[in-house]
C-alpha atoms as a PDB file:
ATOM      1  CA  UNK A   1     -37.326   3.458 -25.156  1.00  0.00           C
ATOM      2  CA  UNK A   2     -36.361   1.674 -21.972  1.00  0.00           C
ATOM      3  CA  UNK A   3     -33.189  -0.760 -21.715  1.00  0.00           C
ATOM      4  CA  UNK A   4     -33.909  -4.453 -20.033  1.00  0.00           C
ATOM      5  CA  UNK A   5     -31.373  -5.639 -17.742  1.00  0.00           C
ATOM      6  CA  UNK A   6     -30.272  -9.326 -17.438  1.00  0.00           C
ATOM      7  CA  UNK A   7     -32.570 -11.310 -15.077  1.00  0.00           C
ATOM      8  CA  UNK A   8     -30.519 -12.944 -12.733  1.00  0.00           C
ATOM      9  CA  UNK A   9     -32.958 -14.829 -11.047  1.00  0.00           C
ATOM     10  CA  UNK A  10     -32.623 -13.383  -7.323  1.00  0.00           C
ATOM     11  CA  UNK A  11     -34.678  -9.824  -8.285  1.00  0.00           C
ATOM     12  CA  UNK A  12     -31.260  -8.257  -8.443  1.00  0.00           C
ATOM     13  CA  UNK A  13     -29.394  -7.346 -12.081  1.00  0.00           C
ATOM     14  CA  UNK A  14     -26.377  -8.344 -13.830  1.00  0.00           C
ATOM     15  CA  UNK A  15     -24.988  -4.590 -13.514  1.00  0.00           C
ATOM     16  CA  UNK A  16     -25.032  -4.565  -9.537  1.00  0.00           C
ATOM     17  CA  UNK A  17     -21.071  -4.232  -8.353  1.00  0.00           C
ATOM     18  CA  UNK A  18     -19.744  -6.516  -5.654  1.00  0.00           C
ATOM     19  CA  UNK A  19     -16.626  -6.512  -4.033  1.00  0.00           C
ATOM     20  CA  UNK A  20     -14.338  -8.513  -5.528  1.00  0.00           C
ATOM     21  CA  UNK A  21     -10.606  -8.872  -4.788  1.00  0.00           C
ATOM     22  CA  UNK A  22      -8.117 -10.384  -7.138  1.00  0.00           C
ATOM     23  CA  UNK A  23      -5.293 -11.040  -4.319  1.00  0.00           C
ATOM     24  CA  UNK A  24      -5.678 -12.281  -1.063  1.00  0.00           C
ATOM     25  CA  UNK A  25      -4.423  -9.794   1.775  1.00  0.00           C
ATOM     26  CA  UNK A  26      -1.613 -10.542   4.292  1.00  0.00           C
ATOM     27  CA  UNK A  27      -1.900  -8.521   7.489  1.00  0.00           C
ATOM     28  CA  UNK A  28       1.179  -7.510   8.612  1.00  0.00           C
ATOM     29  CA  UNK A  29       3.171  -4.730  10.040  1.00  0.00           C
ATOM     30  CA  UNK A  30       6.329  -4.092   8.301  1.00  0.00           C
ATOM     31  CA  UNK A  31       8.407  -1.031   8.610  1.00  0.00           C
ATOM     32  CA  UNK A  32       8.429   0.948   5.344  1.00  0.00           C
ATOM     33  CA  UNK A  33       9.573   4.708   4.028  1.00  0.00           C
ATOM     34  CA  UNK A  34       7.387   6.607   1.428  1.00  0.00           C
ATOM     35  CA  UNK A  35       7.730  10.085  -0.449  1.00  0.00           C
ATOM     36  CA  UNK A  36       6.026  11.124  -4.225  1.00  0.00           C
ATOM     37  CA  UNK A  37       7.083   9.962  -6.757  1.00  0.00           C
ATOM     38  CA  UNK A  38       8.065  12.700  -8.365  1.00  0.00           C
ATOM     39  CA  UNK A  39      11.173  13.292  -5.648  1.00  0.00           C
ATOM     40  CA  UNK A  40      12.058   9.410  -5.249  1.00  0.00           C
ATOM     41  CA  UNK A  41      15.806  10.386  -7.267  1.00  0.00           C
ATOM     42  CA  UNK A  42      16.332  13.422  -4.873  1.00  0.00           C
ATOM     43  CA  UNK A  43      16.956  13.198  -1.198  1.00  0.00           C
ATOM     44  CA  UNK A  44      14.022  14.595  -0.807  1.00  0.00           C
ATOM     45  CA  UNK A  45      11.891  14.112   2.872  1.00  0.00           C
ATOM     46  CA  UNK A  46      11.233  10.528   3.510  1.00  0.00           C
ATOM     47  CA  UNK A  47       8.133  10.132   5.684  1.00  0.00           C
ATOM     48  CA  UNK A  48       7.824   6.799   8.066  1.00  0.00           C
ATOM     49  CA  UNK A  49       5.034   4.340   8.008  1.00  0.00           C
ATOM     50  CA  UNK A  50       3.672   1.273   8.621  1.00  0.00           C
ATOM     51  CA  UNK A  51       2.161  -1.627   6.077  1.00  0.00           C
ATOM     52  CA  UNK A  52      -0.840  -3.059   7.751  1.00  0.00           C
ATOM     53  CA  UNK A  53      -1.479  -5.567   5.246  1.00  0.00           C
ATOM     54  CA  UNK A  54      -0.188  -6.430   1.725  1.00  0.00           C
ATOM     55  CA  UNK A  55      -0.989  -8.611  -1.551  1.00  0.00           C
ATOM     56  CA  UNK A  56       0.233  -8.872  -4.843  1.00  0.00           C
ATOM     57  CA  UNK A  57      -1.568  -6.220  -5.911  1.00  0.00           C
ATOM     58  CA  UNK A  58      -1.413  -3.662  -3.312  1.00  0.00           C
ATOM     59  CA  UNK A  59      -0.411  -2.143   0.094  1.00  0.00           C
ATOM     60  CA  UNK A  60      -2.197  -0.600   3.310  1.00  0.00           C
ATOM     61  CA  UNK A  61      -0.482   2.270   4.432  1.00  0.00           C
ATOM     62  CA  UNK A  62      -0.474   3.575   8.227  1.00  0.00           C
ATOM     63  CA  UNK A  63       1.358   6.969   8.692  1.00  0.00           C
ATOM     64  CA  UNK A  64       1.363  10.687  10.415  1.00  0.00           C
ATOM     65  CA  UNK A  65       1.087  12.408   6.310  1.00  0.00           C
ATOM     66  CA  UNK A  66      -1.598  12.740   4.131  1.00  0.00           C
ATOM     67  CA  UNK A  67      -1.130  11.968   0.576  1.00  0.00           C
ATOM     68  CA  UNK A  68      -4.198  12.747  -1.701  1.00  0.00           C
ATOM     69  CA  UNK A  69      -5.992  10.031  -3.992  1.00  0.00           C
ATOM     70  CA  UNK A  70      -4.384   9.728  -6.996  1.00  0.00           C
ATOM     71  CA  UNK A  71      -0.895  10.573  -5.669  1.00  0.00           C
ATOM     72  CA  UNK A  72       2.082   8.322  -7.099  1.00  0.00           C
ATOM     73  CA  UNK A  73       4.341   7.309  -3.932  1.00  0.00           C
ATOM     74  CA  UNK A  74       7.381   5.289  -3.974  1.00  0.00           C
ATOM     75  CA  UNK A  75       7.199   3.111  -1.375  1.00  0.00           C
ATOM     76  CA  UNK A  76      10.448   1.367   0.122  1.00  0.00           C
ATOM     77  CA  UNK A  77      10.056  -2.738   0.854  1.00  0.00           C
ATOM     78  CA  UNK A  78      12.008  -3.448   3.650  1.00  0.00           C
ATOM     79  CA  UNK A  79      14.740  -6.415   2.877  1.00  0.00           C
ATOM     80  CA  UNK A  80      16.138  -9.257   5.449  1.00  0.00           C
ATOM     81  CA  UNK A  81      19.528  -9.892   6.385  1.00  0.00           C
ATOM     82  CA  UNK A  82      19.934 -11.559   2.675  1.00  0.00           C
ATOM     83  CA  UNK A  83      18.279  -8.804   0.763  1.00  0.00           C
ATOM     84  CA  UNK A  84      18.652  -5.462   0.412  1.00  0.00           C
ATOM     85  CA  UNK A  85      15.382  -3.014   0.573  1.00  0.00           C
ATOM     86  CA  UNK A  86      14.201  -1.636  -2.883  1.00  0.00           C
ATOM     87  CA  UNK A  87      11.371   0.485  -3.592  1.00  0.00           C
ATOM     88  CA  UNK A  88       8.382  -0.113  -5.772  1.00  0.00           C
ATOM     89  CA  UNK A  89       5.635   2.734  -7.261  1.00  0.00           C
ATOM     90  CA  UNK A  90       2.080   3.010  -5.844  1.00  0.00           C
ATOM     91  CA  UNK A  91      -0.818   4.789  -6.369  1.00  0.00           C
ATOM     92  CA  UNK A  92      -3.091   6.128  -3.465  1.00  0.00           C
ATOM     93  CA  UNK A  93      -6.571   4.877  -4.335  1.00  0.00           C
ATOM     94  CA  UNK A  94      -8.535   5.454  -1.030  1.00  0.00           C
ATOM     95  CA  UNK A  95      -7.507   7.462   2.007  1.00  0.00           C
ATOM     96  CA  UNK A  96      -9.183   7.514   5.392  1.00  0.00           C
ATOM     97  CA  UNK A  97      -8.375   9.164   9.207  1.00  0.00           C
ATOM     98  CA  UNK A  98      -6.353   6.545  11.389  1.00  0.00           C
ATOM     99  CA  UNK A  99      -5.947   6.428  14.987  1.00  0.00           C
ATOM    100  CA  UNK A 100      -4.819   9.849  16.403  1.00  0.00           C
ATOM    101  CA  UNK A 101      -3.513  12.404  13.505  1.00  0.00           C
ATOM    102  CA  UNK A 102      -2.409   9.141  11.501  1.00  0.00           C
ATOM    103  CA  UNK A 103      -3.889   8.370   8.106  1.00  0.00           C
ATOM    104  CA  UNK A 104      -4.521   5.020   6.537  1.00  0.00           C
ATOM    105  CA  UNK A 105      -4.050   4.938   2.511  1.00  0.00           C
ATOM    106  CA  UNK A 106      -4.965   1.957   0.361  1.00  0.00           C
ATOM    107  CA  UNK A 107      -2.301   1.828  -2.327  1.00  0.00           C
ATOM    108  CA  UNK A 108      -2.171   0.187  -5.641  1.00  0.00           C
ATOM    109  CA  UNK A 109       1.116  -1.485  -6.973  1.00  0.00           C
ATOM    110  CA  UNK A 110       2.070  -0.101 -10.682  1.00  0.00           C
ATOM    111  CA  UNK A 111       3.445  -4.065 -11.040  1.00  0.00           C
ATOM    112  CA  UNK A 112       2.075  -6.972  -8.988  1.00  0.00           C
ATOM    113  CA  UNK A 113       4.332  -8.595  -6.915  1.00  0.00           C
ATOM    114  CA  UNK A 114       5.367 -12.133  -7.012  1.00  0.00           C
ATOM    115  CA  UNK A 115       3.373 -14.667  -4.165  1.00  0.00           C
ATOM    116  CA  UNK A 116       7.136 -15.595  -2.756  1.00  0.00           C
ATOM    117  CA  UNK A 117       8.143 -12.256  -2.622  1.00  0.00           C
ATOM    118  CA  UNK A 118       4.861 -11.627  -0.091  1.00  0.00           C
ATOM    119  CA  UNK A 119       5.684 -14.173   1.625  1.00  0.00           C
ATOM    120  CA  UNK A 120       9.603 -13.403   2.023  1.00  0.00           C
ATOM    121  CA  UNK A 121       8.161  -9.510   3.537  1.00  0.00           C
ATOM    122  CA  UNK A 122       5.318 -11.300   6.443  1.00  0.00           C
ATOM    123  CA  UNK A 123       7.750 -14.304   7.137  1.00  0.00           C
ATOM    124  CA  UNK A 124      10.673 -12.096   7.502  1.00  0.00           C
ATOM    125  CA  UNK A 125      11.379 -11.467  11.269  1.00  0.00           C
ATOM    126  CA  UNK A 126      13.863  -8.979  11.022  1.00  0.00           C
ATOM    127  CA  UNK A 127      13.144  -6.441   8.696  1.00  0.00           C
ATOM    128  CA  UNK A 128      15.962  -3.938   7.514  1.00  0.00           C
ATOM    129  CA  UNK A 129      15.288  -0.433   5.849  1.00  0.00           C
ATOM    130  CA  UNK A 130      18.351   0.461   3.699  1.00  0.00           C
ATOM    131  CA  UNK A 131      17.240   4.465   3.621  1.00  0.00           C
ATOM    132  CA  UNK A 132      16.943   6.159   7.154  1.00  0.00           C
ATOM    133  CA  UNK A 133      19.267   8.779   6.762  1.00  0.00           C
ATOM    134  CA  UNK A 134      16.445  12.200   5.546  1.00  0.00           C
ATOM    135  CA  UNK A 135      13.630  10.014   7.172  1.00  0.00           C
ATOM    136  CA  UNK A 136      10.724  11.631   9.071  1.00  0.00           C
ATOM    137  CA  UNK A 137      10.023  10.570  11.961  1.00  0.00           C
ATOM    138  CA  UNK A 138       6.850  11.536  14.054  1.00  0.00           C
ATOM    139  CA  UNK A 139       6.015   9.256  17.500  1.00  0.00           C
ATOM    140  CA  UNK A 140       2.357  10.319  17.677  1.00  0.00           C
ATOM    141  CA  UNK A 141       1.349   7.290  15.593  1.00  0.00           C
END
């Protein structure tokens, strides 16, 4: 017995995917820390990285260490001269090579953040990590 699809009048069904994104991306490139999850209460190895762009619901990731798909990171979001840096939880949903040994992870936020806060982080001019001290540092990026 075969199943009939919706007709959706362009020869093309109801069930074919297209990208859709809920929050609009702001490119950027913010200074940011990152290590799993699972160590974010030790002191643990921070590594170093870069947020190419950002929304409410996510974060682009530029940085020298791979992290796997599916990997819970906390990620550090850097604060101003009036706010202090605090770190939010991620999960890596797609991973691809960067530029050189780099890698560029697309990261989903646990809890969306607010539209001010975004715009605080890519208005910000001066951007102020709270957590360098066990931070990794690697210049090839």
């Amino acid at each position: 017995m075969s199943q009939d699809l919706p007709f959706t009048g362009n020869g093309h069904s109801a069930s074919v995917a297209k990208e859709c994104r809920v929050y609009e991306r702001q490119d950027c490139s913010l200074p940011t820390t990152c290590q799993p999850a699972v160590a974010s209460d030790s002191h643990e190895v921070r590594w170093s990285a870069t947020i190419q762009n950002i929304s409410q619901g996510g974060v682009c990731l530029s940085l020298t260490r791979r992290f796997e798909k599916g990997t819970s990171l906390a990620v550090e979001l850097p604060g101003d001269g009036e706010r202090d840096s605090y770190v939010v939880f991620v999960k890596v949903v797609h991973l691809r090579r960067g530029s050189g040994r780099g890698w560029v992870l697309g990261c989903k936020f646990l809890s969306i953040l607010s539209e001010e806060e975004i715009e605080r982080l890519v208005s910000t001019k001066h951007h102020v990590l709270t957590s360098q001290k066990n931070l990794h540092k690697d210049e090839t990026l």
